[in-house]
Protein backbone atom coordinates (compact mmCIF):
# COMPACT_ATOMS: atom_id res chain seq x y z
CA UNK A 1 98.87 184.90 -166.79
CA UNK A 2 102.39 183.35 -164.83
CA UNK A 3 102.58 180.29 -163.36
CA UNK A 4 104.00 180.37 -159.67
CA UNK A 5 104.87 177.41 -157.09
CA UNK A 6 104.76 178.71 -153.15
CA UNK A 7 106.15 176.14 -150.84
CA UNK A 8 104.42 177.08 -147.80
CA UNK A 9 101.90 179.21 -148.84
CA UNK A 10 98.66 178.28 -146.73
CA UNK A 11 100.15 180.99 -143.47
CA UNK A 12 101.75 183.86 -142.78
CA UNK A 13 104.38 185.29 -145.37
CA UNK A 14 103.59 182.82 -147.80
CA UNK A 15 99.52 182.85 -147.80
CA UNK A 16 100.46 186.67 -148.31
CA UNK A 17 102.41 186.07 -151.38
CA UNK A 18 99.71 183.81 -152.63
CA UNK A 19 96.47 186.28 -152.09
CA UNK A 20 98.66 189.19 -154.14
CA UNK A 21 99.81 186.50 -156.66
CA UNK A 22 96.48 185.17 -157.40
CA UNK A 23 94.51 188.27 -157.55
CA UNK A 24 96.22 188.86 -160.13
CA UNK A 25 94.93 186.50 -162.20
CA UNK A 26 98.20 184.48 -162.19
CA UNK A 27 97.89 180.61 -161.46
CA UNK A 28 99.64 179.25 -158.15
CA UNK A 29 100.88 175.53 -156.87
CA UNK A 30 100.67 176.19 -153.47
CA UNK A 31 101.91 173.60 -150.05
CA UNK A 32 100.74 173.17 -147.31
CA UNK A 33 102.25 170.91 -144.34
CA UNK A 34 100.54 171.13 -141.55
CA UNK A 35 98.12 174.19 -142.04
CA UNK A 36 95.85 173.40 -144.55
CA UNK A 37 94.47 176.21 -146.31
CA UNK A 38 90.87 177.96 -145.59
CA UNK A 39 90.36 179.86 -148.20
CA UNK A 40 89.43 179.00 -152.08
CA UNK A 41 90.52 180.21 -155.25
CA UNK A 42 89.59 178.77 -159.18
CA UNK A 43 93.52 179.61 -159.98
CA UNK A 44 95.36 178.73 -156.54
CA UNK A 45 96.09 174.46 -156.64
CA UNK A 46 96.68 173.74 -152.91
CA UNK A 47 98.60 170.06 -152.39
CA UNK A 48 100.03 168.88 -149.47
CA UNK A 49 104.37 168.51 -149.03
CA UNK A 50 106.68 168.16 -146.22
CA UNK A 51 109.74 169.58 -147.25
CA UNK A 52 111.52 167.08 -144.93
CA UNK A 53 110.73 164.00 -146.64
CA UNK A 54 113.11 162.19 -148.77
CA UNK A 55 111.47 162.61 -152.09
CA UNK A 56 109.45 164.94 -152.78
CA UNK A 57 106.61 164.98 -155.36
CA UNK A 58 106.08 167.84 -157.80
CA UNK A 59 104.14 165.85 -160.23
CA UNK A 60 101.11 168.63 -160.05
CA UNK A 61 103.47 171.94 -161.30
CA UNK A 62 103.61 172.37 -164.90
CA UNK A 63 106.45 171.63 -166.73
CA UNK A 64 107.30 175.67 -167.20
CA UNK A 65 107.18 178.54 -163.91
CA UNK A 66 107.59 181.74 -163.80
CA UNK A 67 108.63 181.88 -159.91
CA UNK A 68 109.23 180.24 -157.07
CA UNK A 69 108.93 181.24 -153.51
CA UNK A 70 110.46 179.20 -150.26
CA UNK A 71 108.75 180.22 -147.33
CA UNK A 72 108.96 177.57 -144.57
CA UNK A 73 111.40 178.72 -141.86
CA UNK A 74 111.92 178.39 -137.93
CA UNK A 75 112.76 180.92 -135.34
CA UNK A 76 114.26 179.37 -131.90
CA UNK A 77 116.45 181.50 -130.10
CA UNK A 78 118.32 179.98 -127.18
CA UNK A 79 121.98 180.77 -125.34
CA UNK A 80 124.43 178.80 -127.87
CA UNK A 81 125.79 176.65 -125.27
CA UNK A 82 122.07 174.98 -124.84
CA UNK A 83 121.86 174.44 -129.13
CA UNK A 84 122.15 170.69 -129.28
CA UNK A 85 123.93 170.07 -133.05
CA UNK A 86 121.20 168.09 -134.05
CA UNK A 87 119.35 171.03 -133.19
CA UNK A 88 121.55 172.80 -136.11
CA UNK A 89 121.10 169.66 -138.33
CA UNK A 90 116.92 170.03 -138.12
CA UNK A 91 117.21 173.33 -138.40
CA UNK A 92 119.44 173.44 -141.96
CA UNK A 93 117.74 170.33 -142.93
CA UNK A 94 114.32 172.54 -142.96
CA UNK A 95 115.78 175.78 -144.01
CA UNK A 96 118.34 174.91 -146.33
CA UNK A 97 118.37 171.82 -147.60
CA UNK A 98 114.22 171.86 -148.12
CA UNK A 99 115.20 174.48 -150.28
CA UNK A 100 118.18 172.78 -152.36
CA UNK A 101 115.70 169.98 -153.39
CA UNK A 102 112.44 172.29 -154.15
CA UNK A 103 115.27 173.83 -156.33
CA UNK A 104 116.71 170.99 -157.70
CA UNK A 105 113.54 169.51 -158.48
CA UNK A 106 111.68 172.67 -160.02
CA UNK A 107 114.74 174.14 -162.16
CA UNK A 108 114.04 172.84 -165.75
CA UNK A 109 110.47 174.42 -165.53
CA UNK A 110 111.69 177.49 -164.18
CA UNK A 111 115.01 177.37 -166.64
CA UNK A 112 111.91 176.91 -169.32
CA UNK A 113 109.68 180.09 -168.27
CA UNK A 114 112.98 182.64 -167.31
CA UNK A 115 111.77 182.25 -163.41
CA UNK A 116 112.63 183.95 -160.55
CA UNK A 117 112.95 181.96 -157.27
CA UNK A 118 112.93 184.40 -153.94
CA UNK A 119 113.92 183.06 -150.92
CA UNK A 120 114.38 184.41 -147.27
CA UNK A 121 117.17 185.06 -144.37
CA UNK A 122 117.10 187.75 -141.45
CA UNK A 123 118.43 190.68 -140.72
CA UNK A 124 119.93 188.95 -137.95
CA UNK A 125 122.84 187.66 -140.43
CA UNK A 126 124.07 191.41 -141.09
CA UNK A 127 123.62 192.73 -137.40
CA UNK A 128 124.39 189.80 -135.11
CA UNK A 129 122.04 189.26 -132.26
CA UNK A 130 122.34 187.25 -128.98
CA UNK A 131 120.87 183.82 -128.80
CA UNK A 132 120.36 183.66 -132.97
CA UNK A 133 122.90 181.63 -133.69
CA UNK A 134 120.74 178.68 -135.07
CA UNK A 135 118.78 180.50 -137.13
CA UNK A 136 121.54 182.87 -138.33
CA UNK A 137 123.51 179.62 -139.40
CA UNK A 138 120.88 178.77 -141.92
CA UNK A 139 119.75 182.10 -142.95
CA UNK A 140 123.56 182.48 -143.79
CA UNK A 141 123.77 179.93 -145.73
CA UNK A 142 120.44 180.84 -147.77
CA UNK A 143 122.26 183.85 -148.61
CA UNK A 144 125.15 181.98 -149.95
CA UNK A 145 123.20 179.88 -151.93
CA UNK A 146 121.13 182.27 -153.28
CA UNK A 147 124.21 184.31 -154.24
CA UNK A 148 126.29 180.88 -155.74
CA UNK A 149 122.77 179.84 -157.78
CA UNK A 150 122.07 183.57 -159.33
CA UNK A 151 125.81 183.41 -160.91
CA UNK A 152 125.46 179.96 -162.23
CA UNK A 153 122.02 180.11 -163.80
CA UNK A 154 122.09 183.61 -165.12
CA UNK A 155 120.77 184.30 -167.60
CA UNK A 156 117.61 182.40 -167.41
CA UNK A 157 116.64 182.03 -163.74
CA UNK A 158 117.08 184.92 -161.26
CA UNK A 159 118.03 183.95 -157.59
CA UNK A 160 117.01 186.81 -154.90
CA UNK A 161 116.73 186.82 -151.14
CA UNK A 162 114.71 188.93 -148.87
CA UNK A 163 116.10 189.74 -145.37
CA UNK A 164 113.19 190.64 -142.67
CA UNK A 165 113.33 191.90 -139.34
CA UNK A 166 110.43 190.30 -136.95
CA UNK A 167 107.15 190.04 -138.89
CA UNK A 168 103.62 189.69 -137.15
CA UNK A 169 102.99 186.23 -138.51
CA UNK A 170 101.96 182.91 -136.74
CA UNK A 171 105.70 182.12 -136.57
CA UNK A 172 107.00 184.56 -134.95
CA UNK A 173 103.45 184.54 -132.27
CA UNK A 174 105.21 183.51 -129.09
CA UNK A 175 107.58 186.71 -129.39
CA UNK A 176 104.70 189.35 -129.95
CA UNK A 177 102.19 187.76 -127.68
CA UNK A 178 100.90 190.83 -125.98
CA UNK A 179 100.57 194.64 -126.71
CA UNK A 180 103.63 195.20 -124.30
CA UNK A 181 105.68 192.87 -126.85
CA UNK A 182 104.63 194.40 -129.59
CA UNK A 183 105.20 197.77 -128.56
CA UNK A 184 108.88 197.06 -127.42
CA UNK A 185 109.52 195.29 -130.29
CA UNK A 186 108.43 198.00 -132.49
CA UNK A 187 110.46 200.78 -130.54
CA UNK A 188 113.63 199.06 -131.42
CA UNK A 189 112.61 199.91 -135.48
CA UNK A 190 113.41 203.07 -136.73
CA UNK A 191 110.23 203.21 -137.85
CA UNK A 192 108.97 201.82 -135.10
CA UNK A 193 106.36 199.40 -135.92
CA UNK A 194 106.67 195.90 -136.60
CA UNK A 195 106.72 194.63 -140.07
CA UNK A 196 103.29 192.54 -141.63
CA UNK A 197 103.61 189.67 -143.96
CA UNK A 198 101.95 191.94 -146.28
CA UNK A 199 105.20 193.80 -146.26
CA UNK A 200 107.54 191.05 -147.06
CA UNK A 201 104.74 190.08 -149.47
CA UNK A 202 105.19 193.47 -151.32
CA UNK A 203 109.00 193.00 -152.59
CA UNK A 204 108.29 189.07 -152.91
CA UNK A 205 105.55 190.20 -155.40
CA UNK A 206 108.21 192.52 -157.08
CA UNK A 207 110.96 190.43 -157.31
CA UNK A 208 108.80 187.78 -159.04
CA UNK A 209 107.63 190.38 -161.36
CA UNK A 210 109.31 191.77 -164.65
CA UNK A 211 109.51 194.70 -162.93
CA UNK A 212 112.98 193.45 -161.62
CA UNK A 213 114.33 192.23 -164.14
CA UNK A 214 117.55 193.54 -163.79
CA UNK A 215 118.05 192.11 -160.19
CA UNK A 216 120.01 189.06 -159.06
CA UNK A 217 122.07 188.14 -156.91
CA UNK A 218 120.57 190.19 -154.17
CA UNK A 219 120.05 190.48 -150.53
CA UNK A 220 117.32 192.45 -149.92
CA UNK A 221 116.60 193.91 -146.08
CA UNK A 222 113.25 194.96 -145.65
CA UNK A 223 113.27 195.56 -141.44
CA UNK A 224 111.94 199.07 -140.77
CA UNK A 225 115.30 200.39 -140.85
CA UNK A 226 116.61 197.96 -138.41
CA UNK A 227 119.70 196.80 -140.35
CA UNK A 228 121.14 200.25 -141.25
CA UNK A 229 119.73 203.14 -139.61
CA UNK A 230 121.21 204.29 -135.58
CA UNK A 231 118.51 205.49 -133.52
């Protein structure tokens, strides 16, 4: 049995990576912000963080982890010229530097159990869409950190990300809001559906694993195609 912290893990991508991690049998720290979680399990631990907050308190994790996974995230897409900065400012504070102190605070236990800490960008960064430019700005820089982290705490703690196209979770809701939406959306995949959090769950789950224990450093796009593939 592994010990895994999920910041962010009581919706969407996140409760995903939880269900798969704990019926497993492995033991999870799981946050929660504003969703609280429904459902129970003897080896999930459920406590409540805001990533925003000062300081945070891990006092709950053990002192050695096998994985980590960031999940909290944002999606507002606007014209550029309507982004206030402090717009940009929330937005990396949430994305980027939420991240930075979850890592910061959690890398002697991972350091102690050889971890592996996943995080997530878009596969907006490598194809560059209209009105992303907030989101794209963080993502990019989760990519660089991920990247910057893998080489300087090699061997003992892998650094991955995972690169999605639009996932039917409650975060991205307001974009696939009817059947017309999600049928559009899905047309512009070459394999024309729209990805679940179950599938971003699947190479979360195997970049946590031993299974990958050769990868680091990586950028991983998992967007129906989206990212490399001309229809």
């Amino acid at each position: 049995m592994k010990k895994f912290l999920v910041i962010g893990g009581s919706s969407g991508i996140g409760k995903a990576v939880v269900n798969q991690l704990s019926n497993e049998g492995h033991e999870v720290f799981a946050t929660y912000n504003k969703t609280a979680p429904l459902d129970e399990f003897s080896n999930v631990h459920f406590f409540p963080l805001n990533v925003l907050d000062e300081t945070l308190d891990f006092s709950v994790i053990p002192n050695e982890l096998d994985g980590l996974v960031y999940c909290p995230g944002a999606i507002d897409l606007q014209p550029f010229s309507k982004i206030s900065s402090q717009a940009f400012i929330d937005d990396f504070n949430l994305q980027v530097v939420g991240a930075v102190k979850v890592i910061q605070s959690c890398i002697n236990a991972l350091r102690k159990g050889k971890g592996s800490v996943v995080l997530y960008s878009t596969v907006a960064n490598q194809m560059g869409f209209k009105y992303h430019s907030l989101v794209a700005s963080s993502k990019g820089a989760i990519e660089g950190l991920t990247k910057s982290l893998a080489s300087e705490y090699a061997p003992k703690v892998r650094f991955n990300a995972v690169a999605p196209s639009l996932t039917a979770t409650p975060l991205a809701a307001k974009f696939l809001g009817s059947e017309a939406k999600v049928e559009a959306n899905a047309k512009t995949h070459p394999l024309q559906r729209i990805g679940s959090a179950e599938d971003i769950a699947n190479i979360t789950h195997f970049l946590l694993s031993d299974q990958s224990s050769w990868i680091t450093g990586q950028v991983i796009h998992v967007d129906g195609g989206l990212s490399t593939l001309k229809m």
